[in-house]
Structures are given as C-alpha cells and as structure tokens.
PDB file of N, CA and C in Angstrom:
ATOM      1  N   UNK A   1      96.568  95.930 103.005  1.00  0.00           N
ATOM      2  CA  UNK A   1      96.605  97.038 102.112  1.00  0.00           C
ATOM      3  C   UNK A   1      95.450  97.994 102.420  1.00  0.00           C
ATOM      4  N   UNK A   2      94.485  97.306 102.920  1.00  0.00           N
ATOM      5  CA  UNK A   2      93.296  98.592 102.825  1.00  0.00           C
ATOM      6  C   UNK A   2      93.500  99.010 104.237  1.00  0.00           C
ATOM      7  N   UNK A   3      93.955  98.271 105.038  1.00  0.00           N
ATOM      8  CA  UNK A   3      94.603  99.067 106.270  1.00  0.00           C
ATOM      9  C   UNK A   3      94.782 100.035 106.171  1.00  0.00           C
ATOM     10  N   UNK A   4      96.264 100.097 105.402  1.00  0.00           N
ATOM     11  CA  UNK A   4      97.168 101.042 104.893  1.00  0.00           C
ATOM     12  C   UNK A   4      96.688 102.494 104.334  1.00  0.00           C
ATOM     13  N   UNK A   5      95.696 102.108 103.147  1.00  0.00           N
ATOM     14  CA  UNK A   5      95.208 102.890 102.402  1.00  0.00           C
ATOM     15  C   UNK A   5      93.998 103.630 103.627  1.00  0.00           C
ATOM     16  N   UNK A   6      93.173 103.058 104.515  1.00  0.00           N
ATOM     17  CA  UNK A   6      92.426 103.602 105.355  1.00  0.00           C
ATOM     18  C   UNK A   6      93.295 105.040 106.012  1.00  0.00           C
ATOM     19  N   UNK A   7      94.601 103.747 106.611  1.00  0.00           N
ATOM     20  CA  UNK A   7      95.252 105.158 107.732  1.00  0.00           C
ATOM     21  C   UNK A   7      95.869 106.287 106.501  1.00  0.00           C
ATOM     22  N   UNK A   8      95.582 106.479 105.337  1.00  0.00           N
ATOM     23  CA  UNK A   8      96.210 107.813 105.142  1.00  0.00           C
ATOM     24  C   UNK A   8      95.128 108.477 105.217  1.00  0.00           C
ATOM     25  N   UNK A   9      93.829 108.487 105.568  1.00  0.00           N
ATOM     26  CA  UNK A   9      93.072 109.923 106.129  1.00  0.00           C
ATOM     27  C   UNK A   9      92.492 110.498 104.735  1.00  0.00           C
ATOM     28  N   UNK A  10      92.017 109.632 103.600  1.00  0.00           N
ATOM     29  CA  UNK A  10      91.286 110.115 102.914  1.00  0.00           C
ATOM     30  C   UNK A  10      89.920 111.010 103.612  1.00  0.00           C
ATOM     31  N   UNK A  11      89.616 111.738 103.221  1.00  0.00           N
ATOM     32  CA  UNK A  11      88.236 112.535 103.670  1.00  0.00           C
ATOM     33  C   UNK A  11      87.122 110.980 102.868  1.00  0.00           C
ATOM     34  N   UNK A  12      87.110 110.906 101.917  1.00  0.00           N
ATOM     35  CA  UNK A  12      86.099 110.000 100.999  1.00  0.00           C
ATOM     36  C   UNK A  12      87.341 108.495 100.340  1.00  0.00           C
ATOM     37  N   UNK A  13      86.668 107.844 101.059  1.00  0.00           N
ATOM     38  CA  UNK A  13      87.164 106.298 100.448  1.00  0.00           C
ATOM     39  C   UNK A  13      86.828 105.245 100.607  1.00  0.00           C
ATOM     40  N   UNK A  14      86.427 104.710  98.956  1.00  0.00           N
ATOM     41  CA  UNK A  14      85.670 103.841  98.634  1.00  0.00           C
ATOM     42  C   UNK A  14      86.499 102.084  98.491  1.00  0.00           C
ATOM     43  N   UNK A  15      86.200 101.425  99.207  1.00  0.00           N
ATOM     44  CA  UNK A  15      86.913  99.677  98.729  1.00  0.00           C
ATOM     45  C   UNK A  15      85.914  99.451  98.477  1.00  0.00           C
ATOM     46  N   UNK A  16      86.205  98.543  96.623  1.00  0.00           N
ATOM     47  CA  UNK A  16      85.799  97.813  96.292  1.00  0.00           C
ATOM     48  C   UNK A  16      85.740  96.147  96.433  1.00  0.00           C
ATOM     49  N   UNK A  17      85.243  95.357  96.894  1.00  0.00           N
ATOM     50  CA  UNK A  17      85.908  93.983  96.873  1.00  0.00           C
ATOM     51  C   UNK A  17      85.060  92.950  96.120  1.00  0.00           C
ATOM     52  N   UNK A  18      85.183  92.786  94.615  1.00  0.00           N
ATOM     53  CA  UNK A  18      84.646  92.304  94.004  1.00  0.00           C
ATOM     54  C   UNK A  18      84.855  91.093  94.221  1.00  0.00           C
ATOM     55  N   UNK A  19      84.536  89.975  93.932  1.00  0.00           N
ATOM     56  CA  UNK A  19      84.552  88.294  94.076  1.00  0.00           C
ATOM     57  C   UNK A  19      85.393  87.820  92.478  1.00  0.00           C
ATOM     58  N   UNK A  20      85.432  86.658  92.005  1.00  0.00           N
ATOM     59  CA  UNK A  20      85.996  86.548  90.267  1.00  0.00           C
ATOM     60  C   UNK A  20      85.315  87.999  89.375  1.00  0.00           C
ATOM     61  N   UNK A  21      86.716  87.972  88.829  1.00  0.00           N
ATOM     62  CA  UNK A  21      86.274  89.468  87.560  1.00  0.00           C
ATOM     63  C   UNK A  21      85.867  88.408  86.137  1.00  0.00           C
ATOM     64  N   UNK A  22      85.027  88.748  85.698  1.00  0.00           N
ATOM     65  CA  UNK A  22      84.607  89.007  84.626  1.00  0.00           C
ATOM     66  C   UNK A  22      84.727  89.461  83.462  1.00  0.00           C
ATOM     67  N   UNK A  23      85.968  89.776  82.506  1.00  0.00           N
ATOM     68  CA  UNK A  23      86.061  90.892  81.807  1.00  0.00           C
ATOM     69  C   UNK A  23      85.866  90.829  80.361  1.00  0.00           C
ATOM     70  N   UNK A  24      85.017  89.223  80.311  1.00  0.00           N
ATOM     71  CA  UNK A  24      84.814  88.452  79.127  1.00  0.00           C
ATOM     72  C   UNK A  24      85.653  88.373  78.312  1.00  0.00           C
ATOM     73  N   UNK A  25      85.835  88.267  77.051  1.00  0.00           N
ATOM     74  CA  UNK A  25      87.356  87.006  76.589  1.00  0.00           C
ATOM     75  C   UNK A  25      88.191  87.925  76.079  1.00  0.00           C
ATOM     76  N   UNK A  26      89.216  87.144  76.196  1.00  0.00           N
ATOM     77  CA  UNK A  26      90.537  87.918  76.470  1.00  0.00           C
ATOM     78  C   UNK A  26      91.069  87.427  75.319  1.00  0.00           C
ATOM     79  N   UNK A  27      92.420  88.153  74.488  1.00  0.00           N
ATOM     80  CA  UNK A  27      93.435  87.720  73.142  1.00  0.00           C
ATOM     81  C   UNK A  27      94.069  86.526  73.819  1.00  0.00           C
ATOM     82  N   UNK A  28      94.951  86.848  75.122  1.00  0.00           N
ATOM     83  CA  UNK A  28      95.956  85.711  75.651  1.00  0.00           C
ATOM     84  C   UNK A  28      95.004  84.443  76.174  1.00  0.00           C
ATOM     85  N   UNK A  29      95.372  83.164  76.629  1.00  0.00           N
ATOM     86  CA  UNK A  29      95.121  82.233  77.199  1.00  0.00           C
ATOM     87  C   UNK A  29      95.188  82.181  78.345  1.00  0.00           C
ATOM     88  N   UNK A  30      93.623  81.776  79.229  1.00  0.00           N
ATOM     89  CA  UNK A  30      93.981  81.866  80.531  1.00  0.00           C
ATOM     90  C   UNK A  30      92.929  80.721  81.080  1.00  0.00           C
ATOM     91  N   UNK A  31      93.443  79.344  80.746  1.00  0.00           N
ATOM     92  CA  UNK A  31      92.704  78.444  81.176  1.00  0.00           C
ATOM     93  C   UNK A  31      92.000  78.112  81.950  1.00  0.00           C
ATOM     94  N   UNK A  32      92.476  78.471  83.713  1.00  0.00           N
ATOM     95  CA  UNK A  32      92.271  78.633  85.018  1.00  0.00           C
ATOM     96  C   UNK A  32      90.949  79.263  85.087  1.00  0.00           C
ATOM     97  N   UNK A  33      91.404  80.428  84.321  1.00  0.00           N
ATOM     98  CA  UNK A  33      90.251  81.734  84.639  1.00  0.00           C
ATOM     99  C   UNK A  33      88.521  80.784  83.658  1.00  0.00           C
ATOM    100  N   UNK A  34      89.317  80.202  82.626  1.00  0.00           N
ATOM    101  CA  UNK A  34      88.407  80.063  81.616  1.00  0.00           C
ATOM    102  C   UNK A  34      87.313  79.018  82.437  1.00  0.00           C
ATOM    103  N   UNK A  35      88.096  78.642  83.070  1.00  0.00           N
ATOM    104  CA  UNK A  35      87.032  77.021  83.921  1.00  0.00           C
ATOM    105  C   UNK A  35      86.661  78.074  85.236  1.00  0.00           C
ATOM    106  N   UNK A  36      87.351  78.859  85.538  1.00  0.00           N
ATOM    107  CA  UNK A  36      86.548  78.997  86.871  1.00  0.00           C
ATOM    108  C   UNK A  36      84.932  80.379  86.767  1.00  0.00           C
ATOM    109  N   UNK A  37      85.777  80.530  85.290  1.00  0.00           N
ATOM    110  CA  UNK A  37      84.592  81.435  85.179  1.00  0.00           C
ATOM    111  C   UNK A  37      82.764  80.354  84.438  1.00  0.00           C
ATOM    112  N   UNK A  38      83.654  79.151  83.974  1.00  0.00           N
ATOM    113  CA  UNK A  38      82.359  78.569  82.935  1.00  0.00           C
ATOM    114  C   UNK A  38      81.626  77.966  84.682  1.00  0.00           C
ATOM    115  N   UNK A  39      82.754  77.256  85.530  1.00  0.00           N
ATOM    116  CA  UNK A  39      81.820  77.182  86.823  1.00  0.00           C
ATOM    117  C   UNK A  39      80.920  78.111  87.622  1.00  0.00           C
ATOM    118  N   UNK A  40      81.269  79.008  87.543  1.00  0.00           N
ATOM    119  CA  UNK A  40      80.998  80.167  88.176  1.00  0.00           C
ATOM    120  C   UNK A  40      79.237  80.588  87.216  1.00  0.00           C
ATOM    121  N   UNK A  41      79.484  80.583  86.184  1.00  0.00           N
ATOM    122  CA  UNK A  41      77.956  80.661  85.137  1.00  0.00           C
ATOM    123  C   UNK A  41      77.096  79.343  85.250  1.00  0.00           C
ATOM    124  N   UNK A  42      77.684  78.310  85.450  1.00  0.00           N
ATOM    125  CA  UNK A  42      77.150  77.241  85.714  1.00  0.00           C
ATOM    126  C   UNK A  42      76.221  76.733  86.956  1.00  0.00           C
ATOM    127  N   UNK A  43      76.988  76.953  87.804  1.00  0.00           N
ATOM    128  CA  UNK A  43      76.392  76.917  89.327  1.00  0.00           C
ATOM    129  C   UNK A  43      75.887  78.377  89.824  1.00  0.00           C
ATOM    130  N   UNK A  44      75.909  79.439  88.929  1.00  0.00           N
ATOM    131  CA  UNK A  44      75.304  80.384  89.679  1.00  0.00           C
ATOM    132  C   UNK A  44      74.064  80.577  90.522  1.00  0.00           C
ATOM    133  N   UNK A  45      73.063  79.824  90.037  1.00  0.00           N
ATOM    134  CA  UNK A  45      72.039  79.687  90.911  1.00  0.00           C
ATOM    135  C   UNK A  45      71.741  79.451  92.017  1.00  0.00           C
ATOM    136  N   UNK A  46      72.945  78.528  92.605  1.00  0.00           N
ATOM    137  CA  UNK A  46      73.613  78.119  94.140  1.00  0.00           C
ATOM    138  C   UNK A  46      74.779  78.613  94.904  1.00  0.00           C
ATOM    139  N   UNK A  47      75.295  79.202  94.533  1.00  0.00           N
ATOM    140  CA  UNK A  47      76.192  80.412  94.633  1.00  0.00           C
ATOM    141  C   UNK A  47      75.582  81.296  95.453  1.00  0.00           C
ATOM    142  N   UNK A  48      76.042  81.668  96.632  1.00  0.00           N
ATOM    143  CA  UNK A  48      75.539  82.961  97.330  1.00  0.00           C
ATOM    144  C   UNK A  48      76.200  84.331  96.397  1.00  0.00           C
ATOM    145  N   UNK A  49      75.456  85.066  96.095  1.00  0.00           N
ATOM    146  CA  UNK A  49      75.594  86.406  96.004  1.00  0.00           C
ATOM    147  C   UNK A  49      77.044  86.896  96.173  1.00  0.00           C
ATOM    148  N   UNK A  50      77.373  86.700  96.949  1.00  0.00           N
ATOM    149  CA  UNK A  50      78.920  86.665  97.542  1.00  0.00           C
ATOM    150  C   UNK A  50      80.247  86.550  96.067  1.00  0.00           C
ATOM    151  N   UNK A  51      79.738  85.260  96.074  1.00  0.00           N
ATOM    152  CA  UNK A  51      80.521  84.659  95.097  1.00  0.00           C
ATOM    153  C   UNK A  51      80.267  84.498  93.953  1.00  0.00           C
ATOM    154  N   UNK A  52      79.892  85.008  93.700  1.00  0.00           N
ATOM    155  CA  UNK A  52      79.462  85.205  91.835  1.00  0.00           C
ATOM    156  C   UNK A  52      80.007  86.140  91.073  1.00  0.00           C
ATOM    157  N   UNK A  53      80.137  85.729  89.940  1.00  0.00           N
ATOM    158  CA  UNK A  53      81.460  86.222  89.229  1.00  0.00           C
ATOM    159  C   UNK A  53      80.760  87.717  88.629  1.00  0.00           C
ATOM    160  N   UNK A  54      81.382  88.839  88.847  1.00  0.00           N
ATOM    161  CA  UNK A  54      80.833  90.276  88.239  1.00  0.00           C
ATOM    162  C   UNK A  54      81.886  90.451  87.640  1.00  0.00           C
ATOM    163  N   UNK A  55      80.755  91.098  86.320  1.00  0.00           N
ATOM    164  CA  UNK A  55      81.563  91.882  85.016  1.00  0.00           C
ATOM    165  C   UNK A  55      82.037  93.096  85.637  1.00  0.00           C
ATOM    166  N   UNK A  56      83.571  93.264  84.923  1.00  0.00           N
ATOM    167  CA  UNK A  56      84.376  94.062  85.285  1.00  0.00           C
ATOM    168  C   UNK A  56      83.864  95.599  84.720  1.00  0.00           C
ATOM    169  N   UNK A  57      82.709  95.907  83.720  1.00  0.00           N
ATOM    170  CA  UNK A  57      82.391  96.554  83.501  1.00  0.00           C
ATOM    171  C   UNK A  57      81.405  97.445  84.594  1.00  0.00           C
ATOM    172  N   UNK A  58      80.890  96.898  85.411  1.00  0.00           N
ATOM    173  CA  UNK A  58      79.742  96.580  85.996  1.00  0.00           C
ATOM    174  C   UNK A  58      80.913  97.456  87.691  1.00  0.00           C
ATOM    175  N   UNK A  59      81.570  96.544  87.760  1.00  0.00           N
ATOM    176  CA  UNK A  59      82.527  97.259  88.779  1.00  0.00           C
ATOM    177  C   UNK A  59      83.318  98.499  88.264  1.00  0.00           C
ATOM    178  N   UNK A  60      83.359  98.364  87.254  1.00  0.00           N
ATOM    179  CA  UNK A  60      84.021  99.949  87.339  1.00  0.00           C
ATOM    180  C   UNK A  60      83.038 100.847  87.265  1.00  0.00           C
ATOM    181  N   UNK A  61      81.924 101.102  86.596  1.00  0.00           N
ATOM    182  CA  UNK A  61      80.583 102.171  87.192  1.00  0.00           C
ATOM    183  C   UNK A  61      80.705 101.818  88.246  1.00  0.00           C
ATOM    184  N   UNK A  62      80.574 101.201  89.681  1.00  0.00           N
ATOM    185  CA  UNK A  62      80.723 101.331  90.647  1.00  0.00           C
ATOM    186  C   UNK A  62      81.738 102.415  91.295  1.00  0.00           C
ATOM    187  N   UNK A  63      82.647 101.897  90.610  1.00  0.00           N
ATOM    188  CA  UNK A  63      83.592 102.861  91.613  1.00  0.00           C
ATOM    189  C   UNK A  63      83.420 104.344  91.149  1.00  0.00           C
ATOM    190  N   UNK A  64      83.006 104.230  89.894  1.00  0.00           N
ATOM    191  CA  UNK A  64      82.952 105.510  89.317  1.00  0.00           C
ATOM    192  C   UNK A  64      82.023 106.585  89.969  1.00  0.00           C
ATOM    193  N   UNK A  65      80.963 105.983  90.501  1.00  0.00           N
ATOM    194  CA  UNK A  65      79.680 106.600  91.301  1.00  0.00           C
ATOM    195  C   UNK A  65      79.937 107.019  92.395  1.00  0.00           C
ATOM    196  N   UNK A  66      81.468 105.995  93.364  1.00  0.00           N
ATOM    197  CA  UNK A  66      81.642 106.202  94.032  1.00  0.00           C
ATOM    198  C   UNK A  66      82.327 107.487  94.284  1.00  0.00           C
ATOM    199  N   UNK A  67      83.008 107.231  93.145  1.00  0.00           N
ATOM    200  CA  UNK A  67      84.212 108.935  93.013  1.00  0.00           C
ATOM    201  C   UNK A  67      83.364 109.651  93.145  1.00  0.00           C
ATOM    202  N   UNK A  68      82.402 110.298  91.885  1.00  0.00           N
ATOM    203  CA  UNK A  68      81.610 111.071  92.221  1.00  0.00           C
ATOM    204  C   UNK A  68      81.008 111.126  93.437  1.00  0.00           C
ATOM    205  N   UNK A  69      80.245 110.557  93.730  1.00  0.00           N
ATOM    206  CA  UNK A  69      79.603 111.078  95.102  1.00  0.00           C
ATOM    207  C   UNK A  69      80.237 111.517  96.014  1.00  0.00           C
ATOM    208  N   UNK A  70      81.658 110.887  95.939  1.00  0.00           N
ATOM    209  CA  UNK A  70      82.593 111.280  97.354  1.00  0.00           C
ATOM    210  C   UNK A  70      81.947 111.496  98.483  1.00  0.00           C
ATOM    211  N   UNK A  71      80.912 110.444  98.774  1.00  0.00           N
ATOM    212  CA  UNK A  71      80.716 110.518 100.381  1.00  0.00           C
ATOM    213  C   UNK A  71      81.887 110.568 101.191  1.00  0.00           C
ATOM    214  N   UNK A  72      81.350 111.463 102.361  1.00  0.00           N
ATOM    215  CA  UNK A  72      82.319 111.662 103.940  1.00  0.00           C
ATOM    216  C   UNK A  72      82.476 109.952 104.343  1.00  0.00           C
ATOM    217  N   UNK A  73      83.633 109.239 104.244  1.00  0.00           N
ATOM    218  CA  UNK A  73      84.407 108.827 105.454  1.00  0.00           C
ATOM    219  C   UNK A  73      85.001 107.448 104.485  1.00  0.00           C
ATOM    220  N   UNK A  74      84.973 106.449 105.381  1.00  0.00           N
ATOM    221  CA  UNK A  74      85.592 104.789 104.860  1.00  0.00           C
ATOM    222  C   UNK A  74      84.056 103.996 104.544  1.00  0.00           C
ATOM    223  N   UNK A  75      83.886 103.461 103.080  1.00  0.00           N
ATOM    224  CA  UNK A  75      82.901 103.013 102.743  1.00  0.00           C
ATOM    225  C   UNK A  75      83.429 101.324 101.816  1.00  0.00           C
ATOM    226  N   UNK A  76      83.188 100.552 102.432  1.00  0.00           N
ATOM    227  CA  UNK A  76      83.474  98.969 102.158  1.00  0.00           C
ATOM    228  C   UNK A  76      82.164  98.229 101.037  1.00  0.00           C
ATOM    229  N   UNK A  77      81.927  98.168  99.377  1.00  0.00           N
ATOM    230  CA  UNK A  77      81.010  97.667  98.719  1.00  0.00           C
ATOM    231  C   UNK A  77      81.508  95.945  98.725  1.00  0.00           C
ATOM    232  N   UNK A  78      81.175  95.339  99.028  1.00  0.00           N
ATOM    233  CA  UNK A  78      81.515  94.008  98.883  1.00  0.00           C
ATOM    234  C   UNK A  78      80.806  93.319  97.964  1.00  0.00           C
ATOM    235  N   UNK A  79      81.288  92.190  97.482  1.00  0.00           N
ATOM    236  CA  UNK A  79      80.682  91.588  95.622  1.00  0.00           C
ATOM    237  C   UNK A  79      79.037  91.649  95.954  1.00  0.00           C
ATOM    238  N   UNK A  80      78.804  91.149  96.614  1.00  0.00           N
ATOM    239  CA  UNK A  80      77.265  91.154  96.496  1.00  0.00           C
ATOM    240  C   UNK A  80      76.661  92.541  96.020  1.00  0.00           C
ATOM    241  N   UNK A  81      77.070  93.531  97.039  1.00  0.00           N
ATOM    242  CA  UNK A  81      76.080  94.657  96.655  1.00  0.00           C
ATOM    243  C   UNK A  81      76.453  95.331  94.910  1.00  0.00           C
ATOM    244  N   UNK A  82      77.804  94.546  94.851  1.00  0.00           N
ATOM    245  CA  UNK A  82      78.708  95.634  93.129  1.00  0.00           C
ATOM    246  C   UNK A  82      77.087  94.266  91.960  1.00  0.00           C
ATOM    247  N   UNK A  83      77.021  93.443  91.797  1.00  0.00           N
ATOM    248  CA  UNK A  83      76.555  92.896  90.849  1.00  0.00           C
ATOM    249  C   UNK A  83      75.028  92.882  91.091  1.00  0.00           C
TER     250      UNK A  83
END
C-alpha cells in the first residue's frame, strides 16, 4: 500500500507507522487488545522503542504537524520517533 500511495507523486507525503495503538478504553470488548496492551505497559521497560504501544492521540498530532509542514518529498516516521 505505501508503494502504491508513494507512486502517485504526492509533492509532500508523510507514513506513519505506529507499533500497538493506544486509544485507551473503549465501550465494546476487545480482549486481545486488552492483554496485549496491559503487556505492552508491563514490560515496557524492555521493549525497544520500536515496540511500544503509542497513544493514538499522540499519533495523530503527528500527522497533523506533518500536514502542516508539508515538507518536499516521501517522509517514513516509524513508532519510535511518533512516541
């Protein structure tokens, strides 16, 4: 997909690639998420950077900065640098 999205020739475009979202608790049930996020707070200390779970809040000012600025060309933030 970001292939894809590369070859249409944006002047400014930003990928985000966040690691687990974050978006703290939710109405519906989502068990999976619920354990992988209490692991994820748990072991964070050993966790590379990489993999640590960022608030979804936290990523969207990201991208938002990114819009704005609209730097010239293809720009890749990967989880580490978003949290």
């Amino acid at each position: 997909m970001e292939n894809t999205i590369t070859g249409l020739g944006y002047p400014s475009l930003t990928l985000v690639r966040p690691s687990l979202l974050d978006g703290g608790r939710r109405p519906e049930n989502r068990p999976g998420e619920r354990v992988g996020l209490w692991f994820a707070g748990v072991f964070r200390p050993l966790l590379p950077a990489r993999y640590r779970a960022v608030a979804t809040d936290v990523v969207a000012r990201t991208l938002l900065a990114a819009a704005f600025a609209q730097a010239p060309g293809v720009h890749v933030i990967e989880s580490e640098r978003i949290a």
